[in-house]
Protein backbone atom coordinates (compact mmCIF):
# COMPACT_ATOMS: atom_id res chain seq x y z
CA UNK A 1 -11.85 -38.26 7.21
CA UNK A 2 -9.90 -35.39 4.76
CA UNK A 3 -10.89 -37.86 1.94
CA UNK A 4 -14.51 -37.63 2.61
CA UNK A 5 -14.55 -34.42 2.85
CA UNK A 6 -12.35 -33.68 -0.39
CA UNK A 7 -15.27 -35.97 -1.50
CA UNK A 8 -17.88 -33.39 -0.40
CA UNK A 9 -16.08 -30.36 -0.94
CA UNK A 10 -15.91 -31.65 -5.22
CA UNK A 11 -19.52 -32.41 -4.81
CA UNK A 12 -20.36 -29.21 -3.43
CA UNK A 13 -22.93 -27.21 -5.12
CA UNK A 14 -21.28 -23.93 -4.44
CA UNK A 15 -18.82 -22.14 -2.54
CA UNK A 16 -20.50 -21.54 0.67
CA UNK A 17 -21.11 -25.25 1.12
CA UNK A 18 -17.24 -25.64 0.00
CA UNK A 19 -16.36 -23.24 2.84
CA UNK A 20 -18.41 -25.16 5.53
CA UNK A 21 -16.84 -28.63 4.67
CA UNK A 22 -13.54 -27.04 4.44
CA UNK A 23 -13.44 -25.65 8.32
CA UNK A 24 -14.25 -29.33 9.28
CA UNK A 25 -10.52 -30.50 8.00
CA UNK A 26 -8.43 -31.36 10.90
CA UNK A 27 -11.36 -31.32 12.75
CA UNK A 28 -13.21 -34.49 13.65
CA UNK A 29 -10.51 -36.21 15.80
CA UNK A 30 -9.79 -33.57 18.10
CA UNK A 31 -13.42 -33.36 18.68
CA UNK A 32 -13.97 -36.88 19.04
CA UNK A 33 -10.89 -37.65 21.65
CA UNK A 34 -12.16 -33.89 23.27
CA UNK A 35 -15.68 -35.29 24.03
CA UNK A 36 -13.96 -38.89 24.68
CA UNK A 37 -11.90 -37.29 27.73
CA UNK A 38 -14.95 -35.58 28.58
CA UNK A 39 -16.68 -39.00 29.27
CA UNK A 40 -13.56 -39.78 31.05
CA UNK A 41 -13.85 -37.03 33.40
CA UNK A 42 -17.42 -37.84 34.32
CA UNK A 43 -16.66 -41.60 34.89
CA UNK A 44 -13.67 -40.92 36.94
CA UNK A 45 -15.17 -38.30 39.63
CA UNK A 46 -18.20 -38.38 41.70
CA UNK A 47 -19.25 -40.15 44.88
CA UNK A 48 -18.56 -43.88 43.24
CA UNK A 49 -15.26 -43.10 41.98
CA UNK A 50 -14.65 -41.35 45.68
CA UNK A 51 -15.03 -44.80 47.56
CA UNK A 52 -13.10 -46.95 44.80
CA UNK A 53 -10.21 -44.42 44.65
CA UNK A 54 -10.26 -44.66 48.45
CA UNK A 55 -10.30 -48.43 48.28
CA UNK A 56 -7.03 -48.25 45.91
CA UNK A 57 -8.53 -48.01 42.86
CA UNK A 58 -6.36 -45.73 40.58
CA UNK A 59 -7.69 -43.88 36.92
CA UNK A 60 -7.29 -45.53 33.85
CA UNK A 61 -5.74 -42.73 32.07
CA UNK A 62 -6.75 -41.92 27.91
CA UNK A 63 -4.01 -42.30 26.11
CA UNK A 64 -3.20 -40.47 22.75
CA UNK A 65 -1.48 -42.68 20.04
CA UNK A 66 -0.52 -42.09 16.64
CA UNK A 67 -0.41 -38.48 17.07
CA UNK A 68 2.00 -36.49 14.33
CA UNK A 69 0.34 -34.78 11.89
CA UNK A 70 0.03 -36.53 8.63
CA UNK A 71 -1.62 -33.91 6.90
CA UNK A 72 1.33 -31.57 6.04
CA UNK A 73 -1.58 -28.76 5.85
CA UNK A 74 -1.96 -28.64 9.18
CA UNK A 75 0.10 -26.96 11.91
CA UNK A 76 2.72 -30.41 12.99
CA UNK A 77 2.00 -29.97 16.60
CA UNK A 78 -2.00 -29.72 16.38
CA UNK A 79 -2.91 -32.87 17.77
CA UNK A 80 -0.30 -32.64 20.70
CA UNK A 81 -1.42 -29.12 21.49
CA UNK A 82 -5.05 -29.98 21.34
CA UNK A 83 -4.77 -32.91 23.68
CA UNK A 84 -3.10 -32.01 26.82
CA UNK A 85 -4.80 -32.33 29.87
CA UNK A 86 -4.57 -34.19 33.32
CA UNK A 87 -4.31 -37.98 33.53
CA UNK A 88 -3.56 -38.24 29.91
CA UNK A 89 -0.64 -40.42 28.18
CA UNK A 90 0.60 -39.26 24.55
CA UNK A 91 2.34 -41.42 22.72
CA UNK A 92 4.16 -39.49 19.56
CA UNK A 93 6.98 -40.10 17.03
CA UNK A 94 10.76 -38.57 18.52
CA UNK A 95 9.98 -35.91 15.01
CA UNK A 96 6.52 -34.73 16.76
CA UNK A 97 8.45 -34.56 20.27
CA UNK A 98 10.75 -32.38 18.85
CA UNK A 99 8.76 -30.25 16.97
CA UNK A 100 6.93 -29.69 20.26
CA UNK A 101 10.02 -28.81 21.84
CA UNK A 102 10.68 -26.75 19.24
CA UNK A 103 7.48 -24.80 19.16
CA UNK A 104 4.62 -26.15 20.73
CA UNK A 105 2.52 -24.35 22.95
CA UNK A 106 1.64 -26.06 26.20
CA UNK A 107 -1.41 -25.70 28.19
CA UNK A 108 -4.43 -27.60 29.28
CA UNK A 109 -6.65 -27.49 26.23
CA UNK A 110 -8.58 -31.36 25.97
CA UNK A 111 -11.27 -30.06 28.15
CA UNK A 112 -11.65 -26.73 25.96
CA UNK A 113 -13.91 -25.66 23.14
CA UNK A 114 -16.08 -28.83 24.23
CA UNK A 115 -19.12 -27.02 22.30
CA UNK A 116 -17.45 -26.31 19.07
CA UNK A 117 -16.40 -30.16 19.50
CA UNK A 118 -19.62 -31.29 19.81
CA UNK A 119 -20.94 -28.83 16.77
CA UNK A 120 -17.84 -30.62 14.56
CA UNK A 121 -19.27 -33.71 15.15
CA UNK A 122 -22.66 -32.76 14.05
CA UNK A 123 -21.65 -30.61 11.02
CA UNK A 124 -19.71 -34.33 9.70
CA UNK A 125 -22.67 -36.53 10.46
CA UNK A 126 -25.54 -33.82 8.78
CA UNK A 127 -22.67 -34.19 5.43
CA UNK A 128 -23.44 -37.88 5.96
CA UNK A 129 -20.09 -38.77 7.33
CA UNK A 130 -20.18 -41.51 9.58
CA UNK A 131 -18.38 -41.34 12.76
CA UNK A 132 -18.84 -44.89 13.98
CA UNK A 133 -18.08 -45.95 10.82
CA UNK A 134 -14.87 -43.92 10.35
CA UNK A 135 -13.25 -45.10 13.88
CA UNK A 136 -14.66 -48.82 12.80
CA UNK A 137 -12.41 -48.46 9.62
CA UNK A 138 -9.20 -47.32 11.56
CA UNK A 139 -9.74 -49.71 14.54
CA UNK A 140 -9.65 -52.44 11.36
CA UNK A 141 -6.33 -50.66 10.15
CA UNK A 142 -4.85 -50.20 13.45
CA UNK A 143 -5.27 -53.63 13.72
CA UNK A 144 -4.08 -55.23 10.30
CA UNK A 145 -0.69 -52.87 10.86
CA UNK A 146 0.14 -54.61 13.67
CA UNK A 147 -0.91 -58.69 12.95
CA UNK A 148 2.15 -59.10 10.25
CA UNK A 149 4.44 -57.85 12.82
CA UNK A 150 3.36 -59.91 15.78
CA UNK A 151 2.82 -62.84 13.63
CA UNK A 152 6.65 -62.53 12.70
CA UNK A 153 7.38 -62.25 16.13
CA UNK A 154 5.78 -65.36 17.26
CA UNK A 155 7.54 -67.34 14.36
CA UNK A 156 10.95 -66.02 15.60
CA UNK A 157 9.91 -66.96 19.01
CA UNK A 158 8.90 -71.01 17.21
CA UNK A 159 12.22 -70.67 15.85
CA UNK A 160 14.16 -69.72 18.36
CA UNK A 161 12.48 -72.38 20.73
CA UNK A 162 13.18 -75.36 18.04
CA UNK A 163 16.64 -74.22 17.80
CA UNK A 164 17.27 -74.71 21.90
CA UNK A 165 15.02 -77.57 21.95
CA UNK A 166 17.78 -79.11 18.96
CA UNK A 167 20.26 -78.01 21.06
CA UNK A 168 19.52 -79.78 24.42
């Protein structure tokens, strides 16, 4: 997202419009995992949710990956802070654990500032930044990151099953 909107910001006709793409840095995935546990919230309360928890059913709870802060603009502990709310998992380095420990601030704060959220979101997509798009590219990634390892991981396995197999 920063590089679109470094984009934007050297394409920007003048300073106000730098200014308003600037306050969107560090912006767009707080706001989307803020409106995400909103969804959350509604899917996991009410009268249907009622009878399933009372037939055993138990929340699926959002988890939080990936969250240090990479930009080393940004405060290290924003997406921690941001994100803490009931039912929640967070998943973070042992550096952005400490750093919390250090001098986070705890509090229940994923259910705040839904509106500004929500107005984030909006200011991106009227610059033409595409959300969907965005999270499509990450998920892709995400994914990529992690098919080398397990692919290793399965040949170990192979090679580690011919080697018994030899053995017997």
């Amino acid at each position: 997202m920063d590089k679109q909107l470094e984009a934007r910001i050297a394409a920007a006709r003048d300073d106000a419009e730098r200014e308003r793409v600037r306050a969107l840095f560090g912006k767009a995935a707080i706001a989307n995992a803020k409106l995400a546990y909103e969804r959350f919230r509604q899917v996991f309360a009410g009268e249907r949710w009622t009878r399933l928890s009372q037939a055993g059913a138990r929340v699926q709870r959002p988890l939080w990956a990936s969250t240090s802060t990479k930009n080393p603009t940004y405060r290290d502990v924003i997406y921690v802070e941001e994100l803490i709310g009931p039912d929640t998992v967070n998943t973070m380095p042992l550096a952005t654990l400490e750093a919390f420990a250090d001098h986070g601030v705890a509090g229940s704060t994923v259910d705040q500032g839904l509106d500004e959220a929500k107005r984030s979101l909006q200011d991106l997509a009227a610059l033409g930044i595409d959300l969907d798009q965005v999270t499509a590219d990450l998920l892709t990634e995400a994914v990529e990151k992690f098919v080398t390892p397990f692919r290793s991981l399965l040949s170990s396995i192979d090679q580690k099953l011919t080697e018994l197999a030899t053995r017997a």
